[in-house]
C-alpha atoms as a PDB file:
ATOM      1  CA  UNK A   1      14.010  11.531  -7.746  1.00  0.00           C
ATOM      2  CA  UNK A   2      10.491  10.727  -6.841  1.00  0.00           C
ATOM      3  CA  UNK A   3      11.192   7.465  -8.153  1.00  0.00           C
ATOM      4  CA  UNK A   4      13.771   6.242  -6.406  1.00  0.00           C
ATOM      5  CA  UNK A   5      11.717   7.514  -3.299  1.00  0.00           C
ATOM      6  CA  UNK A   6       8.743   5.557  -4.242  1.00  0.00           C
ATOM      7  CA  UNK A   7      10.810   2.392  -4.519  1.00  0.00           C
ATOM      8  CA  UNK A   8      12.878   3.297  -1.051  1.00  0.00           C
ATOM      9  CA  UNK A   9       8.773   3.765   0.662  1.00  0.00           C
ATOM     10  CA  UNK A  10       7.576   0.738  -1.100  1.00  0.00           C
ATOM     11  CA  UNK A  11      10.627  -2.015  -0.297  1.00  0.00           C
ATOM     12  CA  UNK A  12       9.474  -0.304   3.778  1.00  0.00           C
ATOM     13  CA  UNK A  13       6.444  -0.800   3.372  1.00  0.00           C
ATOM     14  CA  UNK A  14       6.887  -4.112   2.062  1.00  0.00           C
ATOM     15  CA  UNK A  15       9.647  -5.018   4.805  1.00  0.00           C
ATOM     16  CA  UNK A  16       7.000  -3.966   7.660  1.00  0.00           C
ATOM     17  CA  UNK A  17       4.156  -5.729   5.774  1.00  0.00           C
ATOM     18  CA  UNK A  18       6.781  -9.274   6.288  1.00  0.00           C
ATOM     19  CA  UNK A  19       7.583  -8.096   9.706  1.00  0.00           C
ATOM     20  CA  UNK A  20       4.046  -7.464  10.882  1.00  0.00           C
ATOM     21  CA  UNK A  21       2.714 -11.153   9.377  1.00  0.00           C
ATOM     22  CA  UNK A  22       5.903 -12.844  10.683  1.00  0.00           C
ATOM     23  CA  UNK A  23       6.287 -14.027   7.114  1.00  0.00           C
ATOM     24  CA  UNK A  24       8.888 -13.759   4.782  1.00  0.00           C
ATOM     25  CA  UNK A  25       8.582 -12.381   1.094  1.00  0.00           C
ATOM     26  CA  UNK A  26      10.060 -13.888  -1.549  1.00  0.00           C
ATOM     27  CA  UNK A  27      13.246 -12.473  -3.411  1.00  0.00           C
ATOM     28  CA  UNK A  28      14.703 -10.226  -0.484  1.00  0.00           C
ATOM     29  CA  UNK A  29      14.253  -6.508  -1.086  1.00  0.00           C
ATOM     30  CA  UNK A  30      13.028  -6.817  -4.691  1.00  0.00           C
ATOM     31  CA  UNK A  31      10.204  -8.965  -3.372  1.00  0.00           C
ATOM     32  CA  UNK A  32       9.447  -6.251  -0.862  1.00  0.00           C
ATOM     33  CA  UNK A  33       9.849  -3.093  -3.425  1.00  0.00           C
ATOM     34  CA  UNK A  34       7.065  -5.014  -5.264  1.00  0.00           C
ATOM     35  CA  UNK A  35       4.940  -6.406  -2.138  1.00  0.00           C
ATOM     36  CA  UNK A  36       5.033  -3.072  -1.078  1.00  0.00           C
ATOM     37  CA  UNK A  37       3.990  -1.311  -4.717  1.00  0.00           C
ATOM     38  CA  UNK A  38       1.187  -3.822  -5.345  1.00  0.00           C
ATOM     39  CA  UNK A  39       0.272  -4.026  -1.273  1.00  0.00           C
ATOM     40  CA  UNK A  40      -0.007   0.000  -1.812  1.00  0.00           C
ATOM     41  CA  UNK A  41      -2.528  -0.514  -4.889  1.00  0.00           C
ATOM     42  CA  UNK A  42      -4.631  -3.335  -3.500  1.00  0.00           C
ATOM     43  CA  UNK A  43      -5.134  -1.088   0.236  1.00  0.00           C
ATOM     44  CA  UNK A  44      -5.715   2.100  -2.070  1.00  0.00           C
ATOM     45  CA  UNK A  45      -8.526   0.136  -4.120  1.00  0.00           C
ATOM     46  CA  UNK A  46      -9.772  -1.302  -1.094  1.00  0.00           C
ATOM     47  CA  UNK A  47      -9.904   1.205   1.600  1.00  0.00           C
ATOM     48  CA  UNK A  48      -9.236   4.643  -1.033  1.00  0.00           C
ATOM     49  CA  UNK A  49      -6.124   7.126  -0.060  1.00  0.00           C
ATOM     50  CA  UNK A  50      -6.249   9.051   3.596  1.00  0.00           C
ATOM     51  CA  UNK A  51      -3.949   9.244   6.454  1.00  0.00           C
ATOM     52  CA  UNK A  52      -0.079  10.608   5.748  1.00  0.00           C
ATOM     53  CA  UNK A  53       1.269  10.268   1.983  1.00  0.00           C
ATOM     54  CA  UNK A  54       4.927   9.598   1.397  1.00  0.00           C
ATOM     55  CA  UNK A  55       6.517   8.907  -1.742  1.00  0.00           C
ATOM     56  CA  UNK A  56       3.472   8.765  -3.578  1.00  0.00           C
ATOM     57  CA  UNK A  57       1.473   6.254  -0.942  1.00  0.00           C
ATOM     58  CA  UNK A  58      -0.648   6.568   1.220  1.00  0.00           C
ATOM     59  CA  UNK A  59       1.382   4.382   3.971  1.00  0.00           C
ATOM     60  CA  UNK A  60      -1.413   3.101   6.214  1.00  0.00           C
ATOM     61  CA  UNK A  61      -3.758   1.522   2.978  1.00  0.00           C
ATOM     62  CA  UNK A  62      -0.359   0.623   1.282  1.00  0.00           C
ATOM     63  CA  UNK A  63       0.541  -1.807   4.758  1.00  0.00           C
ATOM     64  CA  UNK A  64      -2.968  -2.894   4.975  1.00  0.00           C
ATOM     65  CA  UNK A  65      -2.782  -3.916   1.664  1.00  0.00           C
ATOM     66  CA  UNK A  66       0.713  -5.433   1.750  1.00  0.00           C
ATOM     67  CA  UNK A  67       0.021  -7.346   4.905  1.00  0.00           C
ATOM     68  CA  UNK A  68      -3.278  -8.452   3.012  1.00  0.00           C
ATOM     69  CA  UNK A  69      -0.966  -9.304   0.009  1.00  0.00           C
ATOM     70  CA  UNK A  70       2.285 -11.071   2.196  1.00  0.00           C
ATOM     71  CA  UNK A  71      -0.467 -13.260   3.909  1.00  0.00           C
ATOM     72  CA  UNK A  72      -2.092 -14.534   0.305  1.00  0.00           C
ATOM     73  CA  UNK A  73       1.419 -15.205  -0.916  1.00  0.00           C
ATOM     74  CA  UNK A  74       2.579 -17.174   1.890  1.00  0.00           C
ATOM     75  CA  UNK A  75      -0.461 -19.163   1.557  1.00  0.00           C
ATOM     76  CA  UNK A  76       0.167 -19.409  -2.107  1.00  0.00           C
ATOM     77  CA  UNK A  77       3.391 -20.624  -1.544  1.00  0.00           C
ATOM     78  CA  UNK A  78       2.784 -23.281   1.486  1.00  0.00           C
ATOM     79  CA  UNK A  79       0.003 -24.955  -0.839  1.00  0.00           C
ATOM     80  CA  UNK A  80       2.833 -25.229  -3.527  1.00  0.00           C
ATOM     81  CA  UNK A  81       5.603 -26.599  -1.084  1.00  0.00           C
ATOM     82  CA  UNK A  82       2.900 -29.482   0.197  1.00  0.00           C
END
């Protein structure tokens, strides 16, 4: 069960992280599931794990790190699409 809640917390986290930037992720809620678990791991390495924990993340370094991930992607893809 505390799967299914950590992919549920990270596709949010990963849909506020798009939201936020004003940029879209890539491949709908699967692309946000995954922005948001790798977005989580990047803001945990970066700024270590305080503030309220849900579903295994620590939600305000997971959205830093997803907004700091969304942002690197979308730049990723707009040098590709030129």
């Amino acid at each position: 069960m505390s799967f299914i809640w950590s992919l549920i917390i990270g596709g949010l986290i990963g849909w506020a992280a798009g939201a936020i930037t004003g940029k879209g992720v890539p491949f709908g809620i699967i692309g946000n599931i995954i922005a948001g678990f790798i977005g989580a791991n990047i803001g945990t390495w970066l700024l270590g794990s305080w503030g309220l924990s849900i579903g295994g993340f620590a939600i305000f370094p997971a959205l830093i790190g997803a907004i700091i991930l969304v942002l690197i992607v979308s730049l990723v893809l707009r040098a590709f699409k030129s």
